[in-house]
C-alpha atoms as a PDB file:
ATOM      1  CA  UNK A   1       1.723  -3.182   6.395  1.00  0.00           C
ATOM      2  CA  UNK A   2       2.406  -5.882   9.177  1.00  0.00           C
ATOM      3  CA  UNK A   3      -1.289  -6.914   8.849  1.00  0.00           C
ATOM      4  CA  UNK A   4      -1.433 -10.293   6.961  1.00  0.00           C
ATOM      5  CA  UNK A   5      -5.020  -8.930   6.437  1.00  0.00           C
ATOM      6  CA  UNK A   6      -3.780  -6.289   3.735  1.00  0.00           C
ATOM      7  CA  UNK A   7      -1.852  -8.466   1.953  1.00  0.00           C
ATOM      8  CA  UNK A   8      -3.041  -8.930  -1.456  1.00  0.00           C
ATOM      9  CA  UNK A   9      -2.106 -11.646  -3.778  1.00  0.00           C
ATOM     10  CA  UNK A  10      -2.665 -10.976  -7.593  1.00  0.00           C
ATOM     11  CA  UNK A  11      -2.312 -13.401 -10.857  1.00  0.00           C
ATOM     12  CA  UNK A  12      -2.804 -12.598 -14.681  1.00  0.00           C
ATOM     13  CA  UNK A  13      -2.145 -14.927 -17.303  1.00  0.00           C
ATOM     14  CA  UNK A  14      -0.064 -13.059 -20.048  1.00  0.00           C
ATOM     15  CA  UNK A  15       1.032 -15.676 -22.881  1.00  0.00           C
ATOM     16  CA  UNK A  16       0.800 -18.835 -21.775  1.00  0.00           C
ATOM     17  CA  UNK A  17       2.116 -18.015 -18.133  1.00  0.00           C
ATOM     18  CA  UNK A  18       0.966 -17.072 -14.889  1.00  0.00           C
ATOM     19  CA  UNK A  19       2.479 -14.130 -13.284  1.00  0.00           C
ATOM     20  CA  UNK A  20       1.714 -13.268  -9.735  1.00  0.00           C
ATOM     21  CA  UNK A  21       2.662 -10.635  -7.378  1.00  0.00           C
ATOM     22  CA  UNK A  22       1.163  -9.016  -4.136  1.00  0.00           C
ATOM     23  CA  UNK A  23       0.059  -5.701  -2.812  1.00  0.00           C
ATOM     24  CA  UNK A  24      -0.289  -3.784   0.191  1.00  0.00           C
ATOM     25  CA  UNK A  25      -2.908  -0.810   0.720  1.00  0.00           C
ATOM     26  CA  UNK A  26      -2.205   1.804   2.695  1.00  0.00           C
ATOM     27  CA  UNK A  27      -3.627   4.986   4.024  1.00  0.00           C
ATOM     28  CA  UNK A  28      -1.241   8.225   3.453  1.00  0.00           C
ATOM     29  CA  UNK A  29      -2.612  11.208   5.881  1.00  0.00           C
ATOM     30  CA  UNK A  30      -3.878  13.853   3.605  1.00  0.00           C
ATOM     31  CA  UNK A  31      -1.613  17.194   3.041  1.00  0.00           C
ATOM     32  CA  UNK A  32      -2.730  20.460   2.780  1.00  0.00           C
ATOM     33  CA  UNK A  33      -0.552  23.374   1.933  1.00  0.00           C
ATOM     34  CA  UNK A  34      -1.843  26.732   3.501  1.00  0.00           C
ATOM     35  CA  UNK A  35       0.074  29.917   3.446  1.00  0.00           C
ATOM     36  CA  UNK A  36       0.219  31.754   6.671  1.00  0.00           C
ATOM     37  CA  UNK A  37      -2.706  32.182   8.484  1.00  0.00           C
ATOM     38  CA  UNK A  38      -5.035  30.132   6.191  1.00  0.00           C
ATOM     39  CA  UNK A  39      -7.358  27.875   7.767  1.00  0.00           C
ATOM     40  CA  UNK A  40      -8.594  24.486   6.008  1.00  0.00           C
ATOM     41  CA  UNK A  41     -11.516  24.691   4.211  1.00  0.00           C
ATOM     42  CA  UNK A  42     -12.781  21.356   5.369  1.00  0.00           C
ATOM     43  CA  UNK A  43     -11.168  18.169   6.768  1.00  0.00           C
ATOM     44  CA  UNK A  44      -8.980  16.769   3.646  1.00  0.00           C
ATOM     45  CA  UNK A  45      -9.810  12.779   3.017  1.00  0.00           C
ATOM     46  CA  UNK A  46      -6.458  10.440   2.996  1.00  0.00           C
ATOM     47  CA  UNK A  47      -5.173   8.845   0.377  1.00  0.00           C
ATOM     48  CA  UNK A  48      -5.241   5.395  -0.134  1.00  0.00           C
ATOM     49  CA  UNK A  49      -1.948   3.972  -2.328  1.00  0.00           C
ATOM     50  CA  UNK A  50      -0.722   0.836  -2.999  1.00  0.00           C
ATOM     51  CA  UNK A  51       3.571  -0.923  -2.274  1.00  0.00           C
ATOM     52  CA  UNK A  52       3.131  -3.687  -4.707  1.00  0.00           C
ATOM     53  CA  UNK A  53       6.045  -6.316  -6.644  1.00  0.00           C
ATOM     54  CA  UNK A  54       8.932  -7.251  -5.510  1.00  0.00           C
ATOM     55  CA  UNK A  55       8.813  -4.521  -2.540  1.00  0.00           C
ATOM     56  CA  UNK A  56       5.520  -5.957  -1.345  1.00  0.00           C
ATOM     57  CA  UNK A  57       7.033  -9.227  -1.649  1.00  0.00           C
ATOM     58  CA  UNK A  58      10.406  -8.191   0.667  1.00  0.00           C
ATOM     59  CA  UNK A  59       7.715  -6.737   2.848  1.00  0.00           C
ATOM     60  CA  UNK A  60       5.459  -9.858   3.670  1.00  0.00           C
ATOM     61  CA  UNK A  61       8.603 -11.971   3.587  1.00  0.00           C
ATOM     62  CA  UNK A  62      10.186  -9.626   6.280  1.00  0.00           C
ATOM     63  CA  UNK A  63       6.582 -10.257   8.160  1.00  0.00           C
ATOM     64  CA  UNK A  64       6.902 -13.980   7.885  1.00  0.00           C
ATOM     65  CA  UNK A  65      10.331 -13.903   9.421  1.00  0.00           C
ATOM     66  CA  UNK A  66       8.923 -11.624  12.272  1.00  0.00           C
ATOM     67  CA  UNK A  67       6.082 -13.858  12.978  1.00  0.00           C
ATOM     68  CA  UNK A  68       7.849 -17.113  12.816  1.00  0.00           C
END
């Protein structure tokens, strides 16, 4: 999330105006649920997801105060 990198910038125009926000990718480690004793049936993939609006925004502000 601190990676400058990652941070994506997005724009639509929706009547008349520009709106704009950013979003950050990130990689959340895969889960599996086995009862007891179960082994995996193969390596699970992670998920990728998305902190985007006015939290991405508080984010990459927070890591432009950091980096300043």
């Amino acid at each position: 999330l601190m990676d400058p990198a990652h941070h994506r910038r997005h724009h639509f125009e929706w009547e008349g105006t520009v709106r704009e926000w950013f979003s950050m990718p990130y990689l959340e480690p895969a889960r599996v649920d086995l009862a007891a004793g179960e082994t995996p049936p193969a390596p699970a993939s992670d998920v990728e997801r998305f902190i985007w609006g006015a939290t991405a925004g508080m984010l990459r502000n927070f890591y432009r105060f950091l980096a300043a």
